[in-house]
PDB file of N, CA and C in Angstrom:
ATOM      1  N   UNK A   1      16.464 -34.246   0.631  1.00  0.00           N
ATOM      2  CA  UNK A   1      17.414 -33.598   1.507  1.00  0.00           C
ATOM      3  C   UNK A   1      16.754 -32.446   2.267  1.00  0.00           C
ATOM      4  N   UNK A   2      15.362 -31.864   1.643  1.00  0.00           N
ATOM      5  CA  UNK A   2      15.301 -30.506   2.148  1.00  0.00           C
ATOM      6  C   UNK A   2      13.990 -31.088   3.371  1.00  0.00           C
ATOM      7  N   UNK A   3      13.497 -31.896   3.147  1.00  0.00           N
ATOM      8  CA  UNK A   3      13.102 -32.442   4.104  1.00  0.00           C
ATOM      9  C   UNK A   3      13.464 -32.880   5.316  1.00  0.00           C
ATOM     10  N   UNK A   4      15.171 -34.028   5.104  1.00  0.00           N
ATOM     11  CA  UNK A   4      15.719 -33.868   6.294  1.00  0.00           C
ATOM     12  C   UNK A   4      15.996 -32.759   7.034  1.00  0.00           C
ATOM     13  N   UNK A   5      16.375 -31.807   6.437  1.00  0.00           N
ATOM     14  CA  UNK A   5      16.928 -30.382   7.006  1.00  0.00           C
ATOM     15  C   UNK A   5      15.942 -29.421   7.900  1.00  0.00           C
ATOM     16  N   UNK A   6      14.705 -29.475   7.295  1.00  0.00           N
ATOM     17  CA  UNK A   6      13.481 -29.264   8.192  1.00  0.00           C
ATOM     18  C   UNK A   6      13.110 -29.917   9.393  1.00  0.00           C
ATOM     19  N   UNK A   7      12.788 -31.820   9.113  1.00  0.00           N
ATOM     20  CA  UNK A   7      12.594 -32.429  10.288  1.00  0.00           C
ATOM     21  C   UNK A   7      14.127 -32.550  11.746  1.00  0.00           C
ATOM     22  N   UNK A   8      15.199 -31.940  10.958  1.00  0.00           N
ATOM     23  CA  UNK A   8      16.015 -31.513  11.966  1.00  0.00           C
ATOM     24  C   UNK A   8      16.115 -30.310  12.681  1.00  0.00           C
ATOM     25  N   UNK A   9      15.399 -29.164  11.759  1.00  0.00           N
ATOM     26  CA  UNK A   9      15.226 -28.086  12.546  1.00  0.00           C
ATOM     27  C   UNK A   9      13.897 -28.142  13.245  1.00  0.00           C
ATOM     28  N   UNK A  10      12.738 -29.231  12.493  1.00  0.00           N
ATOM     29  CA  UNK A  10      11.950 -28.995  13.916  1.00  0.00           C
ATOM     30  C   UNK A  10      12.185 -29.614  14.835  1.00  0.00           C
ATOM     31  N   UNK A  11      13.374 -30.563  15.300  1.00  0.00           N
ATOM     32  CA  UNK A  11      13.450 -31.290  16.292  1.00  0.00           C
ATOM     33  C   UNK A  11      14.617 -30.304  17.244  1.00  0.00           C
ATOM     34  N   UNK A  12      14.863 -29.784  16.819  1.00  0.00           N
ATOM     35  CA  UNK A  12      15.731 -28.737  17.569  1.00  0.00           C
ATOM     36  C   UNK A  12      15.130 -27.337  17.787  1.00  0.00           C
ATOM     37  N   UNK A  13      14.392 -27.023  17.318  1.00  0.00           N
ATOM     38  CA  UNK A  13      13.027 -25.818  17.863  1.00  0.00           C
ATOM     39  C   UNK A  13      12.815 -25.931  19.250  1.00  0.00           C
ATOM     40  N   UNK A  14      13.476 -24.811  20.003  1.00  0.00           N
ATOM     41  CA  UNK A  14      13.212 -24.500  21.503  1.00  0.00           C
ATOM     42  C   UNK A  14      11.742 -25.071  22.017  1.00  0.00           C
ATOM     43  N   UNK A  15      10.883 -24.751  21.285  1.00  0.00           N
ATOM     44  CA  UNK A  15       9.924 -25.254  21.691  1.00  0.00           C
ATOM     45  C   UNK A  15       9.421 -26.628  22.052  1.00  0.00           C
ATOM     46  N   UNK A  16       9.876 -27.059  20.411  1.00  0.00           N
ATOM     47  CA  UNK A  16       9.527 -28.437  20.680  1.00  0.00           C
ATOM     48  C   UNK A  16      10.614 -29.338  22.132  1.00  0.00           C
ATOM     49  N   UNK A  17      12.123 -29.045  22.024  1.00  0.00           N
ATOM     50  CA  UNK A  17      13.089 -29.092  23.331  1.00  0.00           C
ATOM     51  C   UNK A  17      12.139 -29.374  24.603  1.00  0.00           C
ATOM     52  N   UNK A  18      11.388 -27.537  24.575  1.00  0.00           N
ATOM     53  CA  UNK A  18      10.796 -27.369  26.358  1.00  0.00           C
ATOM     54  C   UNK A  18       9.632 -28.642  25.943  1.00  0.00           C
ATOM     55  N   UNK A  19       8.364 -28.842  25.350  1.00  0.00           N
ATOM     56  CA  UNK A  19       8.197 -30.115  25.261  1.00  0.00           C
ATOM     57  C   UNK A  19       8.380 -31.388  25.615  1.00  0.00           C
ATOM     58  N   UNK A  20       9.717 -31.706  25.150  1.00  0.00           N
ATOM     59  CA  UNK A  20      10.053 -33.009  25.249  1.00  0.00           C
ATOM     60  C   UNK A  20      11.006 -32.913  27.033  1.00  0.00           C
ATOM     61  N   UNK A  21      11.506 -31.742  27.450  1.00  0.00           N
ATOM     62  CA  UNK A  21      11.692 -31.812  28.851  1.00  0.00           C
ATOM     63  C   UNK A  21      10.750 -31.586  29.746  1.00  0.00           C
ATOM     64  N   UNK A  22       9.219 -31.425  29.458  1.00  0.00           N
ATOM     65  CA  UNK A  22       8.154 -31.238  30.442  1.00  0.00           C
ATOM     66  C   UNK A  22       7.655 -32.472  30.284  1.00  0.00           C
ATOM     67  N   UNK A  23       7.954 -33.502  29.139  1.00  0.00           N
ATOM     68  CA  UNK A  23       7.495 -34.446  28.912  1.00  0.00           C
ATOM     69  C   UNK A  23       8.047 -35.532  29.924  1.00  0.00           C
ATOM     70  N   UNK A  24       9.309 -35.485  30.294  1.00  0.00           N
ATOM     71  CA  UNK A  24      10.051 -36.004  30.744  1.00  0.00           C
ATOM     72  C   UNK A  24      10.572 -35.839  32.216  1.00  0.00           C
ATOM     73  N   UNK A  25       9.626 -35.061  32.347  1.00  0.00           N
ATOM     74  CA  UNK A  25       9.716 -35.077  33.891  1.00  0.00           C
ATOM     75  C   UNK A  25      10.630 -33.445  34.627  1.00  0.00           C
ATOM     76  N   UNK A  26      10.942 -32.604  33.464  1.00  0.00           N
ATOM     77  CA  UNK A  26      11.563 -31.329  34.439  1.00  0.00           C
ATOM     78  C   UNK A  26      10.906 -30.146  34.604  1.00  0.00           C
ATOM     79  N   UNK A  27      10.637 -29.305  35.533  1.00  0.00           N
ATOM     80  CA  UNK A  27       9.619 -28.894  35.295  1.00  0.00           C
ATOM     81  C   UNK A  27       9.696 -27.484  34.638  1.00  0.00           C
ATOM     82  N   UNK A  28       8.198 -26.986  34.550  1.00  0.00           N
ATOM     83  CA  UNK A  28       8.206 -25.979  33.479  1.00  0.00           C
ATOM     84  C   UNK A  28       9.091 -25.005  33.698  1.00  0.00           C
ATOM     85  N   UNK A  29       9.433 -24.348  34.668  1.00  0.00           N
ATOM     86  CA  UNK A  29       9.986 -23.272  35.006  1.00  0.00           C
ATOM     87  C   UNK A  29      11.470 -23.448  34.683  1.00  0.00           C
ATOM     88  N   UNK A  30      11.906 -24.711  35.355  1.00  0.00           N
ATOM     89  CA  UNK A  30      13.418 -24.872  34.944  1.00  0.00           C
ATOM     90  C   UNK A  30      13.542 -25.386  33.134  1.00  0.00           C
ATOM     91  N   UNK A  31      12.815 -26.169  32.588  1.00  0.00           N
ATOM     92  CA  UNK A  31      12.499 -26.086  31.210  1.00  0.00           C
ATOM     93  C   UNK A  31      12.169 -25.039  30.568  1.00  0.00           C
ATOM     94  N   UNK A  32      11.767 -23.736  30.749  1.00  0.00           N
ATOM     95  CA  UNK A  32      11.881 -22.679  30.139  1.00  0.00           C
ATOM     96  C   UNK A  32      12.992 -21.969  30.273  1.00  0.00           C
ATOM     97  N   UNK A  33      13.386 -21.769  31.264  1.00  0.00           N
ATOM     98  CA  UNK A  33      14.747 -20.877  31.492  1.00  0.00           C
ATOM     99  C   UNK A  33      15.661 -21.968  30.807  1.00  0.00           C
ATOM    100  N   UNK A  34      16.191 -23.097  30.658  1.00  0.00           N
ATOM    101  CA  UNK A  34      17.152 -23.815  29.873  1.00  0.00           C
ATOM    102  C   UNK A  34      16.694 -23.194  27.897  1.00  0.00           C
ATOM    103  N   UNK A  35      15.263 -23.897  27.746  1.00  0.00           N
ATOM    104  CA  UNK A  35      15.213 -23.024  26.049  1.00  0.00           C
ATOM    105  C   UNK A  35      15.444 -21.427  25.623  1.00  0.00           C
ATOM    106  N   UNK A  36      15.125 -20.719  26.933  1.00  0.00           N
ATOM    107  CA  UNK A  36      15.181 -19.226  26.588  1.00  0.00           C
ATOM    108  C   UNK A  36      16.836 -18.892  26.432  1.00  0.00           C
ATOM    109  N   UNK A  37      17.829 -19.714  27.169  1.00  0.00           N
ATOM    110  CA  UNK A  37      19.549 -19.707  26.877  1.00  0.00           C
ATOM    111  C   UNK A  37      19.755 -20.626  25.611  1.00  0.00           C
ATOM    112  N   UNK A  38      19.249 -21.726  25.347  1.00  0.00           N
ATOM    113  CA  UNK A  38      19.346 -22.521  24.295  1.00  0.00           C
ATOM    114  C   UNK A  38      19.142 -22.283  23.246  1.00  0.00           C
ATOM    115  N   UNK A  39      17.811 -20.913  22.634  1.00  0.00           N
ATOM    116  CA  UNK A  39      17.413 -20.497  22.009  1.00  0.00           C
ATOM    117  C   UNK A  39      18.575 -19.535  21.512  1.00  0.00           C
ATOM    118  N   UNK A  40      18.670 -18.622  22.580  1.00  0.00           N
ATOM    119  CA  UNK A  40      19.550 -17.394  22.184  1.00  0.00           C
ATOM    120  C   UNK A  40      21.294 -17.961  22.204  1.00  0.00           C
ATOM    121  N   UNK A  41      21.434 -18.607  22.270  1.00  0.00           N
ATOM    122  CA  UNK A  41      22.930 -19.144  22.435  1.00  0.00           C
ATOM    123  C   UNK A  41      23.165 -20.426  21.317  1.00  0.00           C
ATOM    124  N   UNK A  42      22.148 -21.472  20.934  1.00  0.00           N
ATOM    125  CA  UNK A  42      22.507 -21.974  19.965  1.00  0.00           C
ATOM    126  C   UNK A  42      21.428 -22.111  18.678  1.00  0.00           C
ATOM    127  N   UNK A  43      20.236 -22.354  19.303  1.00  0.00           N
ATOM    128  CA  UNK A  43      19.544 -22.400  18.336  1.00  0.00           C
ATOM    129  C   UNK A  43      19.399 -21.263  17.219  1.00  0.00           C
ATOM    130  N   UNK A  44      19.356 -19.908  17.502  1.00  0.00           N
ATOM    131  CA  UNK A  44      19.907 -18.792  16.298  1.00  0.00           C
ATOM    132  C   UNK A  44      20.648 -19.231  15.340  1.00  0.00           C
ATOM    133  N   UNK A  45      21.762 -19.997  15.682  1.00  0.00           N
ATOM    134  CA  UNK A  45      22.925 -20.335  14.738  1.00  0.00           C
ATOM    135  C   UNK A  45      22.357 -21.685  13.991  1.00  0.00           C
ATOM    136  N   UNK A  46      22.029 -22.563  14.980  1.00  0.00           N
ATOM    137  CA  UNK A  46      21.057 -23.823  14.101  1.00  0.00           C
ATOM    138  C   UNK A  46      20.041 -23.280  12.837  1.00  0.00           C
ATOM    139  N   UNK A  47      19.585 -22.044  12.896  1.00  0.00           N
ATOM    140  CA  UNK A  47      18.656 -21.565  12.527  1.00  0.00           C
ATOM    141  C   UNK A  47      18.582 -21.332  10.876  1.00  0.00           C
ATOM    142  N   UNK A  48      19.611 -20.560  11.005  1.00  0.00           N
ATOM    143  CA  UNK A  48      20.376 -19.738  10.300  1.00  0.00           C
ATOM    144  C   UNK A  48      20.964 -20.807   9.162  1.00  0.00           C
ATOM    145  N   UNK A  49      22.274 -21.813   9.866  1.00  0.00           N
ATOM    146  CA  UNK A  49      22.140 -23.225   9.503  1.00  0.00           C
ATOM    147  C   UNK A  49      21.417 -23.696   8.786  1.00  0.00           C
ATOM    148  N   UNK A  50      20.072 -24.277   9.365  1.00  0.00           N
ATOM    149  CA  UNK A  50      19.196 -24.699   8.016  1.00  0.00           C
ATOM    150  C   UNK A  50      18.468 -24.346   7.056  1.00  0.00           C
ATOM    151  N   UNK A  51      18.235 -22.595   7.598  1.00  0.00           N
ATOM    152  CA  UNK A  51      18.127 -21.955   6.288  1.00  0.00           C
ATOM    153  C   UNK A  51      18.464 -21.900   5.432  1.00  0.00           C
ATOM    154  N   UNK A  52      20.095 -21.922   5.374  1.00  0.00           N
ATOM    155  CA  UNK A  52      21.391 -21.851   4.181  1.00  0.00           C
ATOM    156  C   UNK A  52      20.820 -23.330   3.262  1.00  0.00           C
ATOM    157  N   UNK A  53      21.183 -24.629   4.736  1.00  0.00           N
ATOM    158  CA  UNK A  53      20.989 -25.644   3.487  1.00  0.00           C
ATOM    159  C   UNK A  53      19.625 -25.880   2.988  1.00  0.00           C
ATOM    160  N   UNK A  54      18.676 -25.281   3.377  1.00  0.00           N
ATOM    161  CA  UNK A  54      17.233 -25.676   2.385  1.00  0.00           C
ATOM    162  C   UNK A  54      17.504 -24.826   1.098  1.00  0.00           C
ATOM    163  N   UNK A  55      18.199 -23.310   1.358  1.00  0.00           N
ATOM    164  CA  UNK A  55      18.367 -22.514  -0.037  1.00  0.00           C
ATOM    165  C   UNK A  55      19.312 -23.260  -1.093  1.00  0.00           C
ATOM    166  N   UNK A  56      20.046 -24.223  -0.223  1.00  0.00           N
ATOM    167  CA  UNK A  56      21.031 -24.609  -1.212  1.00  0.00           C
ATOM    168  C   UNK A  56      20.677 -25.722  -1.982  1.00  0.00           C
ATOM    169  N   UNK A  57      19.539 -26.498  -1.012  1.00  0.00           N
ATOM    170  CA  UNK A  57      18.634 -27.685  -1.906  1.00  0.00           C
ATOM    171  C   UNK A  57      18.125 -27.434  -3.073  1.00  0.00           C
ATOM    172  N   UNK A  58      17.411 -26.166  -2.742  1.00  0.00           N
ATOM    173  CA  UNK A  58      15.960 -25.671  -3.744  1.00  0.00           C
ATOM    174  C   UNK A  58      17.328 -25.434  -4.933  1.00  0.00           C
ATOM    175  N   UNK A  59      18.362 -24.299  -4.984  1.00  0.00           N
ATOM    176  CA  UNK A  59      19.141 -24.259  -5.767  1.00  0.00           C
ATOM    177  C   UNK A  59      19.549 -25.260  -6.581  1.00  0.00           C
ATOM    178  N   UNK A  60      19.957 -25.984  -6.140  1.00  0.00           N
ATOM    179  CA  UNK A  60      20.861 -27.829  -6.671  1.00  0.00           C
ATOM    180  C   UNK A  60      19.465 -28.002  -7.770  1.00  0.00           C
ATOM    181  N   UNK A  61      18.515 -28.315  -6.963  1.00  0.00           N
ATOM    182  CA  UNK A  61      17.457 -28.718  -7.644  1.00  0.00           C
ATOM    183  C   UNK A  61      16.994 -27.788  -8.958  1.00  0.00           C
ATOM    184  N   UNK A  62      16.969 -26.643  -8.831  1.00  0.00           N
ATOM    185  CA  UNK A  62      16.382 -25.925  -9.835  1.00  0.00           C
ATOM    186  C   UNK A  62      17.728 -26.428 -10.825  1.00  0.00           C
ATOM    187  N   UNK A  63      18.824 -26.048 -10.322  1.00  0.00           N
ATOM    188  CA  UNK A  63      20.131 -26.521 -11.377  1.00  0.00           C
ATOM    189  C   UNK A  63      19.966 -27.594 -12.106  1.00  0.00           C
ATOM    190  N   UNK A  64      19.712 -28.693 -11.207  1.00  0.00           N
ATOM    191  CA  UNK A  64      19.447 -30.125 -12.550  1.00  0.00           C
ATOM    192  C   UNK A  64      18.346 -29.996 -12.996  1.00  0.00           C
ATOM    193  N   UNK A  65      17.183 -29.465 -12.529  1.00  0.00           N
ATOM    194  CA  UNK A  65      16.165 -29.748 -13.418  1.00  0.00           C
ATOM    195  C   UNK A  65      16.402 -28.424 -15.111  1.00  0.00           C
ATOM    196  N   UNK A  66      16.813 -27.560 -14.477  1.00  0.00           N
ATOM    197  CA  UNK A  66      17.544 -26.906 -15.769  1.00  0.00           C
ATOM    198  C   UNK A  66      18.126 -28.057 -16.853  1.00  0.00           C
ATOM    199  N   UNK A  67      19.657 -29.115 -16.373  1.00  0.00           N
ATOM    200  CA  UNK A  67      20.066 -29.242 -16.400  1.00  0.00           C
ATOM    201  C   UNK A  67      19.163 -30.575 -17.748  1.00  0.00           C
ATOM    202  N   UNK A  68      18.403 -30.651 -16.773  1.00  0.00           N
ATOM    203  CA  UNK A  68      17.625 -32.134 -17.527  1.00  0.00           C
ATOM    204  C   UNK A  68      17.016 -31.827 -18.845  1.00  0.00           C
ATOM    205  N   UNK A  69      16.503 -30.230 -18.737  1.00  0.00           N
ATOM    206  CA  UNK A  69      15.679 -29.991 -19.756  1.00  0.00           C
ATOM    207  C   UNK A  69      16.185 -29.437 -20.919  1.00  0.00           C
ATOM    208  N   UNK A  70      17.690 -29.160 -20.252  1.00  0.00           N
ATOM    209  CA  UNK A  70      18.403 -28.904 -21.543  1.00  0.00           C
ATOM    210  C   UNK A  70      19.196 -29.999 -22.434  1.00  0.00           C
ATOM    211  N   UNK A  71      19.439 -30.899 -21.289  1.00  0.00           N
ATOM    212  CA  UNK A  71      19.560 -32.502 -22.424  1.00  0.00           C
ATOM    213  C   UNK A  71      18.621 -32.747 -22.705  1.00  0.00           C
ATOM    214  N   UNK A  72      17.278 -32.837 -22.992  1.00  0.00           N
ATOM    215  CA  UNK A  72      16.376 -33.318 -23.469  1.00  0.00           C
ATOM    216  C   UNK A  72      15.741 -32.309 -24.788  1.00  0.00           C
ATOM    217  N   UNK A  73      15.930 -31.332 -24.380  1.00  0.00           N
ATOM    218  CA  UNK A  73      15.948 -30.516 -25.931  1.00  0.00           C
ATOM    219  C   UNK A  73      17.187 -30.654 -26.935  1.00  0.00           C
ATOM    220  N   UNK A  74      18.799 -31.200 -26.169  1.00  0.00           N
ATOM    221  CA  UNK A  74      19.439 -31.131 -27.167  1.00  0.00           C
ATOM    222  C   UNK A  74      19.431 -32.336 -27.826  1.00  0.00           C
ATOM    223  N   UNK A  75      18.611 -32.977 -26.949  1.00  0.00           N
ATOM    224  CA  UNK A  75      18.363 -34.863 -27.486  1.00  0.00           C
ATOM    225  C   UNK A  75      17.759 -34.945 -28.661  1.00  0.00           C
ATOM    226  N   UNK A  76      16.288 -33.607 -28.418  1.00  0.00           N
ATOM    227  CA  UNK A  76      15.674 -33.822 -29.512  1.00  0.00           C
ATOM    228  C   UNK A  76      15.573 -32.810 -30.834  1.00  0.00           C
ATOM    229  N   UNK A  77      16.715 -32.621 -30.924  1.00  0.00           N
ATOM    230  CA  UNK A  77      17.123 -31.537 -31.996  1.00  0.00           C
ATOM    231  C   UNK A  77      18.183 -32.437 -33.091  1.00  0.00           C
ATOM    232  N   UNK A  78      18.305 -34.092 -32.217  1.00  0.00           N
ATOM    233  CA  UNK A  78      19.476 -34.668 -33.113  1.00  0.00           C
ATOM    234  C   UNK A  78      20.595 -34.996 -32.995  1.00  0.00           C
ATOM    235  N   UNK A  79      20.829 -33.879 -31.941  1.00  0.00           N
ATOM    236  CA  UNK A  79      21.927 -34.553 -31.184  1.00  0.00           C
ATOM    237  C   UNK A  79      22.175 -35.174 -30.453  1.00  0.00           C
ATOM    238  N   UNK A  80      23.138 -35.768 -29.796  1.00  0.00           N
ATOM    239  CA  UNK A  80      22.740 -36.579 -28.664  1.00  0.00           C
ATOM    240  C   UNK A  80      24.630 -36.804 -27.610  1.00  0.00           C
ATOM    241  N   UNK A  81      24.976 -35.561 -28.060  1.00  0.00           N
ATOM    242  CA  UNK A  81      26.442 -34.530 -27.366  1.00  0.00           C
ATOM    243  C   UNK A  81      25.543 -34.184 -26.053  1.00  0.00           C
ATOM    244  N   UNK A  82      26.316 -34.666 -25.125  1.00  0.00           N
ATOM    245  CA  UNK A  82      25.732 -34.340 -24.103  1.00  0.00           C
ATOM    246  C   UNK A  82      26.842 -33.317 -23.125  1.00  0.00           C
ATOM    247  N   UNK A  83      26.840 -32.408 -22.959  1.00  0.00           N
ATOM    248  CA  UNK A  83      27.520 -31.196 -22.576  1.00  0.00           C
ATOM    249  C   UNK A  83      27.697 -30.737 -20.470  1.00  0.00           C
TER     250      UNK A  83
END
């Protein structure tokens, strides 16, 4: 997941944007002035956005792997109550 969340924020990176519109035929000048509004008007908030969900990946993740290692110690103590 935290991968998707990255290869979506680099595909939405102003930069990479002016890129793919110089690529495409508009030119630099009007391709910069579109990312320098795009940047400050949405991409901040995109930003911000996938920051939250990569913190919330790494979180999830640290949670089950907690999660795993504590069934597996209570596995091997005899029990096998899984909580």
């Amino acid at each position: 997941m935290t991968d998707r969340i990255l290869n979506i924020q680099h595909h939405f990176n102003p930069l990479h944007v002016y890129c793919r519109l110089v690529e495409r035929g508009v030119s630099k000048r009007l391709s910069m002035s579109i990312c320098r509004y795009y940047e400050l008007l949405i991409y901040s908030w995109l930003g911000w956005l996938s920051v939250a969900g990569v913190q919330i990946c790494r979180i999830a993740r640290q949670a089950n792997q907690r999660s795993c290692s504590i069934r597996r110690i209570h596995r091997n103590s005899g029990c096998f109550k899984l909580f």
